[in-house]
C-alpha atoms as a PDB file:
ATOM      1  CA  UNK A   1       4.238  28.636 -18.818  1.00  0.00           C
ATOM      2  CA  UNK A   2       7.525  27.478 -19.064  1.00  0.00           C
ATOM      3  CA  UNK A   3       9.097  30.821 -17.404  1.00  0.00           C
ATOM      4  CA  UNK A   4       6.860  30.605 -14.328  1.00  0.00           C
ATOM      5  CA  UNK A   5       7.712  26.962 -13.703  1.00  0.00           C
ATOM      6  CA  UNK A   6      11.340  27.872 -13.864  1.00  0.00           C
ATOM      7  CA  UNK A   7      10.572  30.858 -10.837  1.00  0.00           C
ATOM      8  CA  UNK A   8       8.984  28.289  -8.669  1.00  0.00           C
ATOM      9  CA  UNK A   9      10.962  25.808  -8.572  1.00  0.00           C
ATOM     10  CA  UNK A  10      13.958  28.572  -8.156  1.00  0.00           C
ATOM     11  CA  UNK A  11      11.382  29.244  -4.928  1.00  0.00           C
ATOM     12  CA  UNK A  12      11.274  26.311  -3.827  1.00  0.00           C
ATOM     13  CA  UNK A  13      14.841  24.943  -4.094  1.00  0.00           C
ATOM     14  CA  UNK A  14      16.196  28.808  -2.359  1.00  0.00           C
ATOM     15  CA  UNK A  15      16.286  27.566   0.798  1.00  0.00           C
ATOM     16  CA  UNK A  16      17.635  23.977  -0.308  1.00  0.00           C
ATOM     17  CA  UNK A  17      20.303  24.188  -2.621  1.00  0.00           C
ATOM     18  CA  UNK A  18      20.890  27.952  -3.724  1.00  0.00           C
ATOM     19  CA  UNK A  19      23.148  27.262  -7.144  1.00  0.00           C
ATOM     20  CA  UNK A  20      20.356  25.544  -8.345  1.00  0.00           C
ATOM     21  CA  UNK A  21      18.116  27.934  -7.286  1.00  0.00           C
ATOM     22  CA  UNK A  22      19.569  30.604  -9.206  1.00  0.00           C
ATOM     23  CA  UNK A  23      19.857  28.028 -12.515  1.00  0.00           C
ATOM     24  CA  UNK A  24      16.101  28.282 -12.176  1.00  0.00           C
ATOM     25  CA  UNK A  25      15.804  31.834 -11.569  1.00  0.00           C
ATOM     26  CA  UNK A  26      18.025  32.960 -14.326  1.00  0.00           C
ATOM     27  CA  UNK A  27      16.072  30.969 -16.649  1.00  0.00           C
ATOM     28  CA  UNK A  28      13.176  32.352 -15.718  1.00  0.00           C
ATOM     29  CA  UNK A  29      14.325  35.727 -15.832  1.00  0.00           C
ATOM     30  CA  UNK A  30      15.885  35.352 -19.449  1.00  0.00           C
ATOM     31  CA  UNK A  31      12.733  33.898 -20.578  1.00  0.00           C
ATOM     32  CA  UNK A  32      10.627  36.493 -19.146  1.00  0.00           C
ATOM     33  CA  UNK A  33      12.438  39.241 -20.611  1.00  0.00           C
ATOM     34  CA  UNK A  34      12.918  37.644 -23.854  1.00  0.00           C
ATOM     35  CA  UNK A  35       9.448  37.481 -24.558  1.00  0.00           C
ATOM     36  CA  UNK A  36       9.260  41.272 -22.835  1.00  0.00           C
ATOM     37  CA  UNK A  37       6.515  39.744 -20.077  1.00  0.00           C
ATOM     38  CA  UNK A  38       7.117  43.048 -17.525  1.00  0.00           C
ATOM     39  CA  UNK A  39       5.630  42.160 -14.570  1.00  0.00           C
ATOM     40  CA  UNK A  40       6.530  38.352 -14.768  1.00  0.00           C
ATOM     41  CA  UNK A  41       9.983  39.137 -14.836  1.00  0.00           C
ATOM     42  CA  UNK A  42       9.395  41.588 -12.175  1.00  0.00           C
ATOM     43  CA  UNK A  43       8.061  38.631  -9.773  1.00  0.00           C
ATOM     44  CA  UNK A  44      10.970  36.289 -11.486  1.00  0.00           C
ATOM     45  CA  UNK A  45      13.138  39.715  -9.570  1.00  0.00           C
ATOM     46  CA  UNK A  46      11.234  39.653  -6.335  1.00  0.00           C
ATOM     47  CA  UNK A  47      11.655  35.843  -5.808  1.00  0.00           C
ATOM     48  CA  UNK A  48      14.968  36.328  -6.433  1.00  0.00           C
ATOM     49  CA  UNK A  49      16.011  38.829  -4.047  1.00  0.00           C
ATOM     50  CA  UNK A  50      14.373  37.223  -1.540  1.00  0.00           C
ATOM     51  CA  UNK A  51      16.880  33.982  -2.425  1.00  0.00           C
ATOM     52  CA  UNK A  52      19.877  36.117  -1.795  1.00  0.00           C
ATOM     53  CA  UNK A  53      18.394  37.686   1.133  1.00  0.00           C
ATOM     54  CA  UNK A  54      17.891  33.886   2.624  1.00  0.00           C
ATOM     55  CA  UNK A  55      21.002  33.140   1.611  1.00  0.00           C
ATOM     56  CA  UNK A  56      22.764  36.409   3.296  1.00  0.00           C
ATOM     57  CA  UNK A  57      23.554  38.088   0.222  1.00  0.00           C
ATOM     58  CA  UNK A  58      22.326  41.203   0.594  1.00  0.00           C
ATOM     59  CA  UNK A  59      24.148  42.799  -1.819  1.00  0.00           C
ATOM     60  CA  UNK A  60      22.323  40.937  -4.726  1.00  0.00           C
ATOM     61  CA  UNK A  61      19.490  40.639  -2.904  1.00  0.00           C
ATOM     62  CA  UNK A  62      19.249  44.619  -3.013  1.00  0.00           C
ATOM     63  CA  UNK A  63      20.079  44.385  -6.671  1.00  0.00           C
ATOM     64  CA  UNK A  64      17.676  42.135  -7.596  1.00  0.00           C
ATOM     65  CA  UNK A  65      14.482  43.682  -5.413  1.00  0.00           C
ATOM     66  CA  UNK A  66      15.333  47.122  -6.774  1.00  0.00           C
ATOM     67  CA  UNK A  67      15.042  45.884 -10.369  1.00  0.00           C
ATOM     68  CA  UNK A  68      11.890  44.336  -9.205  1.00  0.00           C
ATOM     69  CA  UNK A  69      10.817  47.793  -7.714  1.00  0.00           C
ATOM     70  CA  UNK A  70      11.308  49.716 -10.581  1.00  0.00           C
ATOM     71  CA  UNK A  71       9.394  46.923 -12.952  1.00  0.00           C
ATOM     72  CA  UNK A  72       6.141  47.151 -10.537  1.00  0.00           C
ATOM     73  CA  UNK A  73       6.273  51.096  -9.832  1.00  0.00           C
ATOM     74  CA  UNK A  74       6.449  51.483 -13.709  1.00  0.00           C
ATOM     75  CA  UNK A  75       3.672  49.346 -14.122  1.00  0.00           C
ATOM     76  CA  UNK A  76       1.874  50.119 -11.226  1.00  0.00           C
ATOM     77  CA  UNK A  77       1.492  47.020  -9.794  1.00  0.00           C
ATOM     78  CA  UNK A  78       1.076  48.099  -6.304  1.00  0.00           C
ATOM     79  CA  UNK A  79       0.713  44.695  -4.539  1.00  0.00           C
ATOM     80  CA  UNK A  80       3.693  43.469  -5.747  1.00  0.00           C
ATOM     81  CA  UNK A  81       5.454  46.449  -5.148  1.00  0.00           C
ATOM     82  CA  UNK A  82       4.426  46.608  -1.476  1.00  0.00           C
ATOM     83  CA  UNK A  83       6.000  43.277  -0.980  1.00  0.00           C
ATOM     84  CA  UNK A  84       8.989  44.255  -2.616  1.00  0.00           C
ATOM     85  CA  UNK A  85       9.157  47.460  -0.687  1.00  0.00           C
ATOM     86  CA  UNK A  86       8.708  45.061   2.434  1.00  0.00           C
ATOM     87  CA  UNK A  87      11.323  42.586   1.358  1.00  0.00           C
ATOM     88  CA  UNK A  88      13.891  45.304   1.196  1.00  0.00           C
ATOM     89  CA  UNK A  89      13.066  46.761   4.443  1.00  0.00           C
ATOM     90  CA  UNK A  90      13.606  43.532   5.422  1.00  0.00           C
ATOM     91  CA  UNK A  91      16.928  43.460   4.646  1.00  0.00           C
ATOM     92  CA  UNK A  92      17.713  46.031   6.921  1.00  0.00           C
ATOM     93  CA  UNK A  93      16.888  44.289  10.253  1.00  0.00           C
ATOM     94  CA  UNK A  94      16.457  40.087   8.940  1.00  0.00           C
ATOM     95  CA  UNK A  95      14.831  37.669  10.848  1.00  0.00           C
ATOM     96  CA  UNK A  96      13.895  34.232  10.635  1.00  0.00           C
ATOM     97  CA  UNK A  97      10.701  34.684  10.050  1.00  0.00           C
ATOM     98  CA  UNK A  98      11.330  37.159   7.099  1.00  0.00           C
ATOM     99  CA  UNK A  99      12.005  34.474   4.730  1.00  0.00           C
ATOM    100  CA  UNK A 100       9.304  32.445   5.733  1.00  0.00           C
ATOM    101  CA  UNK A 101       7.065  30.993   2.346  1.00  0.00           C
ATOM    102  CA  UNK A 102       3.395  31.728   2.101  1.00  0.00           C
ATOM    103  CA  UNK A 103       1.371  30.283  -0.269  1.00  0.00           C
ATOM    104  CA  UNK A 104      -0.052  33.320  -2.319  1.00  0.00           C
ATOM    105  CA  UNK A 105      -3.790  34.268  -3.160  1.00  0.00           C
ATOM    106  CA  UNK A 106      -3.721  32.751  -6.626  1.00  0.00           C
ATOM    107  CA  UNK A 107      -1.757  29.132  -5.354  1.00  0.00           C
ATOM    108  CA  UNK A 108       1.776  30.112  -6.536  1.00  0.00           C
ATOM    109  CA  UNK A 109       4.561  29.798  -3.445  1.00  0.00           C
ATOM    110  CA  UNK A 110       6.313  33.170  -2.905  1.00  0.00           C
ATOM    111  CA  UNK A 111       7.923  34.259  -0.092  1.00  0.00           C
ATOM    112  CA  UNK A 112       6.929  37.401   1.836  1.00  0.00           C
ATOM    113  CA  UNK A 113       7.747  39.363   4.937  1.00  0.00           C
ATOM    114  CA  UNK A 114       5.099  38.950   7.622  1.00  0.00           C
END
């Protein structure tokens, strides 16, 4: 899916080259709510956040994670939710380790807090 391609690389170039990241990410994001795909453009949220939280802008990276919020509590996608809940709390006391990329349960990279 051309969407979730756009995400990860957005992932994977956060901590690289952020403009570009967010290129990716905001394609992503305009595909996924084009084609009104909830919870992907919930995650497309999520990974973004955590991109401006990486980046030190928490500002955005609020915004972003409490869009993400609201997509997964209205869905009820709890997992994703809980990591969203976590990446925000995050926000409030950062550390390197925060930001740190996991490899999720289904192979896709996102990043969560430990």
């Amino acid at each position: 899916h051309e969407a979730q391609a756009y995400r990860v690389l957005g992932e994977i170039h956060a901590s690289t080259d952020f403009s570009i990241a967010v290129d990716y990410l905001a394609k992503s994001l305009a595909i996924m709510q084009q084609i009104k795909a909830r919870n992907e453009e919930g995650e497309t949220e999520l990974s973004w956040g955590r991109a401006c939280g990486g980046h030190g802008d928490i500002a955005q990276a609020r915004a972003h994670l409490a869009r993400a919020a609201e997509i997964f509590e209205a869905l009820g996608t709890e997992r994703y939710l809980e990591w969203t809940r976590e990446a925000l709390a995050s926000l409030e006391t950062p550390t390197t380790e925060s930001w740190q990329t996991k490899e999720d349960t289904n192979g896709s990279i996102n990043d969560r807090t430990l």
